[in-house]
Structures are given as C-alpha cells and as structure tokens.
Protein backbone atom coordinates (compact mmCIF):
# COMPACT_ATOMS: atom_id res chain seq x y z
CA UNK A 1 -111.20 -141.38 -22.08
CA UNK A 2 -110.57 -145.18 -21.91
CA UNK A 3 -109.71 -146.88 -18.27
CA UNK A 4 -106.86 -149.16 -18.05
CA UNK A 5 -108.97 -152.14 -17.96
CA UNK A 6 -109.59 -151.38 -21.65
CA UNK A 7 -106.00 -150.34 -22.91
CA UNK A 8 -104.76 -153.28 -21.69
CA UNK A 9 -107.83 -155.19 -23.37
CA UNK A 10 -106.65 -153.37 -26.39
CA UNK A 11 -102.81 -154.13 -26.12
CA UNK A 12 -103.43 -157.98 -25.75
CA UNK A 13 -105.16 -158.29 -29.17
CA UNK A 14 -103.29 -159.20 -32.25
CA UNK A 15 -101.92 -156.64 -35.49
CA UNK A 16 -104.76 -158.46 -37.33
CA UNK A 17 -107.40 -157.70 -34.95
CA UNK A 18 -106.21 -154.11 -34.10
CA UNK A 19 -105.96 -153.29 -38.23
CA UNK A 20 -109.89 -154.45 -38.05
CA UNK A 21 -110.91 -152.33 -35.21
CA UNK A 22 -109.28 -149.57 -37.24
CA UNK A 23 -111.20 -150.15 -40.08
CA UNK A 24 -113.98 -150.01 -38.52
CA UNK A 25 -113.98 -147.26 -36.13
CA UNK A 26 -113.12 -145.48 -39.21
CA UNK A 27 -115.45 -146.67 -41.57
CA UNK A 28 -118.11 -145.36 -39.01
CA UNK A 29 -116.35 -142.55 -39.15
CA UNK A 30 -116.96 -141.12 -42.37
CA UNK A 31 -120.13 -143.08 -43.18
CA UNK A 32 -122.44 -140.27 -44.19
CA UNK A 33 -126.64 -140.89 -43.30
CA UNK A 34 -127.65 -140.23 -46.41
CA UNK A 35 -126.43 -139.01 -49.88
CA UNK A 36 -127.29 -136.51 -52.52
CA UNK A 37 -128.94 -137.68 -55.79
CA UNK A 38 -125.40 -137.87 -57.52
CA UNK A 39 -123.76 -139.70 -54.48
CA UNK A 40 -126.91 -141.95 -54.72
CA UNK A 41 -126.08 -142.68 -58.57
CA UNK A 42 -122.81 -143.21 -58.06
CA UNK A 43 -123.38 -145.85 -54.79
CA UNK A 44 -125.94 -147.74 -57.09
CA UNK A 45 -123.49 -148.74 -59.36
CA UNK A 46 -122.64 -145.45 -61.57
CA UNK A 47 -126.65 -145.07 -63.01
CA UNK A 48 -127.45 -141.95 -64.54
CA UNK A 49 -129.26 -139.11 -62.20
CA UNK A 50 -131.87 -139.00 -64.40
CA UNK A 51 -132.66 -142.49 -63.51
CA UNK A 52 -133.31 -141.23 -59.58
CA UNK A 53 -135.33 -138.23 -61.19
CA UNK A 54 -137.45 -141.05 -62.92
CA UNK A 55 -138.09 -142.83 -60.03
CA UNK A 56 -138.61 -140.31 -57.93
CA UNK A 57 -141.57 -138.89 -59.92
CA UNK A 58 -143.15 -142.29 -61.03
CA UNK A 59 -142.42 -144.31 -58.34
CA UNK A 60 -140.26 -147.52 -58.12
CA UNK A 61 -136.76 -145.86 -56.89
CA UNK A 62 -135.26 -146.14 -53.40
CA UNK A 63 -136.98 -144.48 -50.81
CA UNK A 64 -135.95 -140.29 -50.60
CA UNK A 65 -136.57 -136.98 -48.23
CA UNK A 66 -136.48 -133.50 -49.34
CA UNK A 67 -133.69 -131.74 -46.92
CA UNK A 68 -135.38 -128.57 -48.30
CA UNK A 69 -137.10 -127.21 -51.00
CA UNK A 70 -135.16 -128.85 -53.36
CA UNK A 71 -132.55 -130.77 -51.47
CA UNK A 72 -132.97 -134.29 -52.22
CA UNK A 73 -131.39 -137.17 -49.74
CA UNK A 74 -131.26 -140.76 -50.19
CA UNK A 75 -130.89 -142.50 -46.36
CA UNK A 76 -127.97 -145.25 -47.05
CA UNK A 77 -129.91 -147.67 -45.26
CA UNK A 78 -132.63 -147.05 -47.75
CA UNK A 79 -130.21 -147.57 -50.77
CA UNK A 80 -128.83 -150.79 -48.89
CA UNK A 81 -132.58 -151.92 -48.70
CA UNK A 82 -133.14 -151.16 -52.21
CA UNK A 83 -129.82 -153.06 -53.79
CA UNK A 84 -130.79 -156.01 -51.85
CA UNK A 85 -134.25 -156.54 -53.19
CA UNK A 86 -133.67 -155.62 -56.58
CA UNK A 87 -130.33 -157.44 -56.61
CA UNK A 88 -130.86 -161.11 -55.63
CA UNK A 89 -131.90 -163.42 -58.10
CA UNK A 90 -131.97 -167.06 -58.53
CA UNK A 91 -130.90 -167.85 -62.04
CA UNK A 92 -130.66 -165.32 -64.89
CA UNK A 93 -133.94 -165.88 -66.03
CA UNK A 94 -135.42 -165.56 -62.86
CA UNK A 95 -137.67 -162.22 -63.65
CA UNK A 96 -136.21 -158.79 -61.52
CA UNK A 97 -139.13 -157.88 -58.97
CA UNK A 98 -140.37 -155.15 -61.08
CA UNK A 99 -141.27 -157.20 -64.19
C-alpha cells in the first residue's frame, strides 16, 4: 500500500508524466523472461524457426535453455544482447560479425 507522502508525490506530477509511469509499470508488467522458439522468431524480426533450429545445433544463434526435455527458451535479455551485436554496423559494407 502506498503512504501519503507518495500519493501526493504522485498527484503533483503532470498527465505527461503520469501516462509514462503507466507505460511503464505496465510494460514490466507483461514483459515475459524469456520466449519460446516461435516468440523468439517473431521478436527477431519475423525469421523462420528453422533459422533458431539452425543455430541452435551449429552454433552462432542467441544464447537458449532447455525448460525441459524439449522445451526450448530464449532469455529476452539474451535476444536483446544478440540484436545488438549483430545489428550495428558502420556503413553497408561494413562486414556483419559473422563473416
């Protein structure tokens, strides 16, 4: 339960600043920890599953656990990690980290 100290805290910030706290109170809401190999496609940018299947028996992929025998999750912090290094580039023909 809040204490008055931090209702009024609350009441004496602007629509603007309230609508942000919204967002994200609720955005940490519904965040999941990780994702399932299709929720994992579809976060790195609508790739095909059997792209993750590649990776995940060659190597090169995002980093994954098995939740149980064959319950595969992707940590979001792991696909964050894995967007930004394979995403940033310099130019165009600035080669991707796995060439």
């Amino acid at each position: 339960m809040k204490t008055k100290r931090e209702v009024r805290s609350v009441k004496k910030l602007s629509r603007i600043e309230l609508d942000e706290v919204r967002v994200r109170e609720a955005a940490a809401a519904v965040t999941p920890v990780a994702l399932d190999e299709f929720e994992a496609a579809r976060y790195l940018g609508n790739m095909k599953v059997s792209t993750l299947r590649t990776w995940r028996s060659r190597g090169g992929g995002p980093k994954f656990y098995y939740a149980g025998v064959k319950l595969v999750r992707y940590p979001v912090r792991e696909l964050d990690a894995f967007l930004e290094l394979r995403g940033l580039r310099e130019s165009t023909s600035t080669p991707s980290p796995a060439a």
